[in-house]
Protein backbone atom coordinates (compact mmCIF):
# COMPACT_ATOMS: atom_id res chain seq x y z
CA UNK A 1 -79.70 143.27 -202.15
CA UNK A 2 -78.09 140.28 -200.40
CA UNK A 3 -75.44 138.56 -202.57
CA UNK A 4 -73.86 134.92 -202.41
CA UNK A 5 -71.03 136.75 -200.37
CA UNK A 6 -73.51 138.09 -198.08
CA UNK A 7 -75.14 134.74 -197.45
CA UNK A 8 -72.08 133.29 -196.39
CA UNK A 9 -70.90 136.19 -194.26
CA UNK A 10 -74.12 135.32 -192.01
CA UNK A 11 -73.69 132.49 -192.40
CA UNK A 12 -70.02 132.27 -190.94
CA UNK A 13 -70.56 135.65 -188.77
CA UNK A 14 -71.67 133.67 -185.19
CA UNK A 15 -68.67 131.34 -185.36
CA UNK A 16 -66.17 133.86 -186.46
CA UNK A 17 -67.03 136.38 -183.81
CA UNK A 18 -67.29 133.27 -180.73
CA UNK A 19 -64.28 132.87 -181.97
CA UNK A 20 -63.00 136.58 -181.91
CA UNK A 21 -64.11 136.93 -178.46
CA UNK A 22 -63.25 133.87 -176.81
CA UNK A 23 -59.70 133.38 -178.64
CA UNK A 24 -57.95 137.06 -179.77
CA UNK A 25 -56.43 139.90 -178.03
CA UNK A 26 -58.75 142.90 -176.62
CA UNK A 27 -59.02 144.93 -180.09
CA UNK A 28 -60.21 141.39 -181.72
CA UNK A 29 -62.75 140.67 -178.64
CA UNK A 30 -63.88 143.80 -179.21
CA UNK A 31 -63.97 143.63 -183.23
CA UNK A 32 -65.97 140.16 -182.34
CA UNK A 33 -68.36 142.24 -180.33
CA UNK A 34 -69.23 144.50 -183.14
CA UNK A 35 -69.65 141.63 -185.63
CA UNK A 36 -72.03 140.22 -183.89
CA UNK A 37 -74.07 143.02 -183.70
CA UNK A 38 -73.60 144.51 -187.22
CA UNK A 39 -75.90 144.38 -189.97
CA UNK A 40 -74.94 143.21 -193.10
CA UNK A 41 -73.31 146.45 -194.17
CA UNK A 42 -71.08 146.68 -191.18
CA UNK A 43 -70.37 142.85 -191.71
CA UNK A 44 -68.79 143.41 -195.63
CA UNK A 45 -66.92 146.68 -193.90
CA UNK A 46 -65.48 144.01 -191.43
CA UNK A 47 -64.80 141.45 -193.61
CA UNK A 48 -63.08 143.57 -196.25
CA UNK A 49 -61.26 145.63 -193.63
CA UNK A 50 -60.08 142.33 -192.07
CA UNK A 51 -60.44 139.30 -194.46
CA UNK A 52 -57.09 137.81 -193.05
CA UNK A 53 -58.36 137.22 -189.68
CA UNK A 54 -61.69 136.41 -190.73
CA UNK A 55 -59.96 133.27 -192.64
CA UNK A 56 -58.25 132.38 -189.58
CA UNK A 57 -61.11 132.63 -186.55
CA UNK A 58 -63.61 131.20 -188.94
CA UNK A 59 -61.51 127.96 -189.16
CA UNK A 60 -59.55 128.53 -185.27
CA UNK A 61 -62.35 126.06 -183.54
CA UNK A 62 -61.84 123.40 -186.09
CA UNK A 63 -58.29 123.78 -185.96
CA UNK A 64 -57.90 123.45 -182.33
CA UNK A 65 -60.20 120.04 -182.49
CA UNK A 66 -57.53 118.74 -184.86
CA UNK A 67 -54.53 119.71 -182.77
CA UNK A 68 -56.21 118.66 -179.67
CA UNK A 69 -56.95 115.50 -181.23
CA UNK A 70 -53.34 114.57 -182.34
CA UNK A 71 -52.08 115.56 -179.17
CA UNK A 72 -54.11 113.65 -176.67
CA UNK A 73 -53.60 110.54 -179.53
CA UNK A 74 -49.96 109.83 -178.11
């Protein structure tokens, strides 16, 4: 049974492991890897075992924009 949670999961799972792979250290490449091809069982295990870094590689593209941005505004 697929939950609002789960929805969202998918929903954020192919940014948050792009950003995994293209932005962390081996184990999170790796990590990325496997997220992107979990099912939706594997994806809760991963997001509960690592909710933290979820947070952070769902938002890292975004947040690099913004940085960029305000750098190359000088």
């Amino acid at each position: 049974m697929n939950t609002l949670l789960d929805t969202i999961l998918l929903e954020q799972r192919p940014e948050v492991a792009e950003n995994m792979e293209r932005f962390g250290g081996s184990f999170m490449q790796n990590l990325g890897r496997a997220l992107r091809h979990a099912d939706i069982e594997n994806v809760r295990k991963i997001y509960q075992t690592w909710t933290d870094e979820w947070i952070v590689y769902h938002g890292f593209s975004k947040t690099l924009n913004i940085v960029g941005s305000k750098c190359t505004k000088n």
